[in-house]
C-alpha atoms as a PDB file:
ATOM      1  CA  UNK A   1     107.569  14.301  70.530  1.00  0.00           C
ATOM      2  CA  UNK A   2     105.358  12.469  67.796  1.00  0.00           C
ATOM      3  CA  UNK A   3     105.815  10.420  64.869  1.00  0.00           C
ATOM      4  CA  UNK A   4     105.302  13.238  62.215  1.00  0.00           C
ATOM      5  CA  UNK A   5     107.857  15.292  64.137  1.00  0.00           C
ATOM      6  CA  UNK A   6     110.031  12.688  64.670  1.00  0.00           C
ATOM      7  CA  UNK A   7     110.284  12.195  61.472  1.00  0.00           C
ATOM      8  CA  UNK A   8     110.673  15.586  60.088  1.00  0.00           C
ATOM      9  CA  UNK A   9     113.653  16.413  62.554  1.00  0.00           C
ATOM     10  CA  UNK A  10     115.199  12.698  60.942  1.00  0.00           C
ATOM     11  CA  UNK A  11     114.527  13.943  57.538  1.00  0.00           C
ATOM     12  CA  UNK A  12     116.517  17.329  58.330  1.00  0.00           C
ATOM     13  CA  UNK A  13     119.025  16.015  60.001  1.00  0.00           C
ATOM     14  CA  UNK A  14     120.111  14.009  57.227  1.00  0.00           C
ATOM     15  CA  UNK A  15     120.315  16.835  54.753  1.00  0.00           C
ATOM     16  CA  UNK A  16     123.799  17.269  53.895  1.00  0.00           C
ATOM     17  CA  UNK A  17     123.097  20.430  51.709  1.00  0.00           C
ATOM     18  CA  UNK A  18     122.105  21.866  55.131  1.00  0.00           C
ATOM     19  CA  UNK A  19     124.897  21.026  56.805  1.00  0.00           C
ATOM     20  CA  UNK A  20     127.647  21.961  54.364  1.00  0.00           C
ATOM     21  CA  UNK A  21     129.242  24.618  56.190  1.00  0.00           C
ATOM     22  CA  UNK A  22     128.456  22.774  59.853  1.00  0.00           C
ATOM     23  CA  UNK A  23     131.397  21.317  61.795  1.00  0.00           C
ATOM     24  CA  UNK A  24     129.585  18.342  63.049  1.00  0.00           C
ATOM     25  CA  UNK A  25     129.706  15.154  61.021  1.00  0.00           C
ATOM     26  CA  UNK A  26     127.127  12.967  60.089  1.00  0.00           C
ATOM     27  CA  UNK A  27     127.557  10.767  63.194  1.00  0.00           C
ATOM     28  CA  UNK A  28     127.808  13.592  65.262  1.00  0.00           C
ATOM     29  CA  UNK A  29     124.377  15.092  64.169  1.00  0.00           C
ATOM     30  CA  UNK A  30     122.808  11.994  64.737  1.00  0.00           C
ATOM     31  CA  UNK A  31     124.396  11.789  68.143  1.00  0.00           C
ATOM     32  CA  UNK A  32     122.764  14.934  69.101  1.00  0.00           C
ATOM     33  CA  UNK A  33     119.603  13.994  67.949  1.00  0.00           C
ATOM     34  CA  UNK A  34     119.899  10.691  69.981  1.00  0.00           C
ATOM     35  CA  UNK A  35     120.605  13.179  73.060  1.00  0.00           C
ATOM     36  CA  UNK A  36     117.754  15.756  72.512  1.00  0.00           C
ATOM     37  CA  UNK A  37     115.282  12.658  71.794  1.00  0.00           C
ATOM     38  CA  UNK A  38     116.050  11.550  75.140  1.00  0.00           C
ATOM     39  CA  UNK A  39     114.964  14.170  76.496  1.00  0.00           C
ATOM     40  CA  UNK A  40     111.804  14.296  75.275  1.00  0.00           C
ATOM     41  CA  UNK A  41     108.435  13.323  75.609  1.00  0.00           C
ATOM     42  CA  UNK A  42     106.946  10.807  73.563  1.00  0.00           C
ATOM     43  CA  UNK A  43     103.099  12.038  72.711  1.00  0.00           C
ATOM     44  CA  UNK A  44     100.039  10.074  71.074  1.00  0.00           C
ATOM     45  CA  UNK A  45      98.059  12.640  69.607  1.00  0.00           C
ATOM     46  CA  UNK A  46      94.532  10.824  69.753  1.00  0.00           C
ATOM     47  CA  UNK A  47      91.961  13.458  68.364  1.00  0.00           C
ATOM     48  CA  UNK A  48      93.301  15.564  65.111  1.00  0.00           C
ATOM     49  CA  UNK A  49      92.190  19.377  64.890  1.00  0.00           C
ATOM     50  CA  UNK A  50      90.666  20.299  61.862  1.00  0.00           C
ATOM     51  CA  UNK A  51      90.738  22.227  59.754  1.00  0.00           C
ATOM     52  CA  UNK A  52      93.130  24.533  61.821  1.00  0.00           C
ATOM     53  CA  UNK A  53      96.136  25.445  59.310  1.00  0.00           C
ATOM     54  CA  UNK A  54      96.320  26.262  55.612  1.00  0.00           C
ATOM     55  CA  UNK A  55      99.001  23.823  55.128  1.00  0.00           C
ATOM     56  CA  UNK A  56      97.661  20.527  56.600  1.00  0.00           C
ATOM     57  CA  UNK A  57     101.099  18.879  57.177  1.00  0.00           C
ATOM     58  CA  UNK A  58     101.605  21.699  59.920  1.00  0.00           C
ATOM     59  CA  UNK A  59      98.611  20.572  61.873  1.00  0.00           C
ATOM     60  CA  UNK A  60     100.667  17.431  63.687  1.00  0.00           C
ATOM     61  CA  UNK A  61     102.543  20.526  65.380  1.00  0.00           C
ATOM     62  CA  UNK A  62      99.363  21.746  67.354  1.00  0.00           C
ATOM     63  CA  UNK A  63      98.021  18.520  67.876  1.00  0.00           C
ATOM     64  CA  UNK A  64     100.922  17.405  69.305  1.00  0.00           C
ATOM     65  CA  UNK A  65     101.137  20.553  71.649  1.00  0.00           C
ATOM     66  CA  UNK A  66      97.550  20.143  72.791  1.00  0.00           C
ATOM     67  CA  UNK A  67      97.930  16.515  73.232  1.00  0.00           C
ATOM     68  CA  UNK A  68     100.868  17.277  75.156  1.00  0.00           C
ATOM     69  CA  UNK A  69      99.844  20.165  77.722  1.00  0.00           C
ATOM     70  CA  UNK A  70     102.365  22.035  76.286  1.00  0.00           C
ATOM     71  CA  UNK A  71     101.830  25.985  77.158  1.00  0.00           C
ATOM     72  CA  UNK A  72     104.439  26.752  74.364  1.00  0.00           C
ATOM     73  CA  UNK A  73     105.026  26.131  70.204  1.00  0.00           C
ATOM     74  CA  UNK A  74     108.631  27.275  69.703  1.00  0.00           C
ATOM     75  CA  UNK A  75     109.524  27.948  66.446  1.00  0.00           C
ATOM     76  CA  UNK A  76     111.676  30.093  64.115  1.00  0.00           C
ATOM     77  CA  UNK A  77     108.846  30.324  61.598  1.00  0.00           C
ATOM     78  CA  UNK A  78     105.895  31.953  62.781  1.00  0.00           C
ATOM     79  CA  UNK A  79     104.122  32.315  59.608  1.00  0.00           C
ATOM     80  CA  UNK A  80     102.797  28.697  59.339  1.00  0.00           C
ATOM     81  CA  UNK A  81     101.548  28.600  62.886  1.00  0.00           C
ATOM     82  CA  UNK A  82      99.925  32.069  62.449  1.00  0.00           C
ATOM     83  CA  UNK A  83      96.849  31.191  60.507  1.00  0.00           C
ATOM     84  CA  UNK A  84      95.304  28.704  63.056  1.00  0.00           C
ATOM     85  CA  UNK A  85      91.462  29.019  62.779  1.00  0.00           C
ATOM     86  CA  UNK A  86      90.918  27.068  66.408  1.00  0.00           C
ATOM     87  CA  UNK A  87      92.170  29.044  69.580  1.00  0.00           C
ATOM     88  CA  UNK A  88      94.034  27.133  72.206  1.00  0.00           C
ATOM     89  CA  UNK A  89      94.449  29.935  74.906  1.00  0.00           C
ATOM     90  CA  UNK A  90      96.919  27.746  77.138  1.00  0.00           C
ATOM     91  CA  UNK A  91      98.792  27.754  73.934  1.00  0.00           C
ATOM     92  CA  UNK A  92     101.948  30.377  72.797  1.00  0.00           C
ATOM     93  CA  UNK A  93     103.789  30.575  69.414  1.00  0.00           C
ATOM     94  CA  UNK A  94     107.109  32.266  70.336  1.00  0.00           C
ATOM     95  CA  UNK A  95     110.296  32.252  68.398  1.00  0.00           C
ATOM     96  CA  UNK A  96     113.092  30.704  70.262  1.00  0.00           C
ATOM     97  CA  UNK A  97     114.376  34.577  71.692  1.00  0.00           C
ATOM     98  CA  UNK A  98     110.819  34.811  73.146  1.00  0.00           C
ATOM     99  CA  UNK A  99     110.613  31.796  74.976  1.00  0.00           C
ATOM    100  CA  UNK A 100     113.844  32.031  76.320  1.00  0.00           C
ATOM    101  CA  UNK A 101     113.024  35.518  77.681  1.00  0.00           C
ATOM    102  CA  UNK A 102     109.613  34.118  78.695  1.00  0.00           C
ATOM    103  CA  UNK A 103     111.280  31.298  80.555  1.00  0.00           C
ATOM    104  CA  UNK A 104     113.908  33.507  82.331  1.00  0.00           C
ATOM    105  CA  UNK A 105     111.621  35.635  83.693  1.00  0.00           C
END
């Protein structure tokens, strides 16, 4: 975990319009944000990669995977993580189906 993500998964969480049709409350959503932040990593991402992705405020995500050691980017949208113009080989985008196949195996 970073600050830019950190702050992004805030900034979601706190969209009602989002969350319209959801069960959990407010407090609730924050709750489980307080339990999946505790379960995570915190990261300093001291060296930035670029240029690596059209759309500059996706870059944090990479940097914060290499920074991390992480072997996997799981995400639902592919499309901004497909146009990276630096290879990481030690480094797999996978939607969350993938990687839970991936890990199971």
């Amino acid at each position: 975990m970073g600050t830019a993500l950190f702050n992004e998964y805030e900034d979601v969480m706190a969209r009602t319009t989002l969350f319209q049709r959801s069960r959990l409350s407010a407090e609730e959503r924050n709750e489980l944000l307080d339990i999946f932040l505790s379960v995570c990593q915190w990261t300093r991402i001291y060296y930035g990669w670029r240029p690596n992705l059209p759309d500059e405020g996706d870059n944090h995500l990479v940097e914060l995977a290499v920074a991390g050691n992480a072997q996997f980017i799981v995400t639902r949208n592919l499309r901004i993580l497909s146009g990276m113009e630096l290879n990481f080989p030690h480094l797999t985008v996978l939607k969350p189906e993938a990687f839970l196949k991936e890990i199971a195996t």
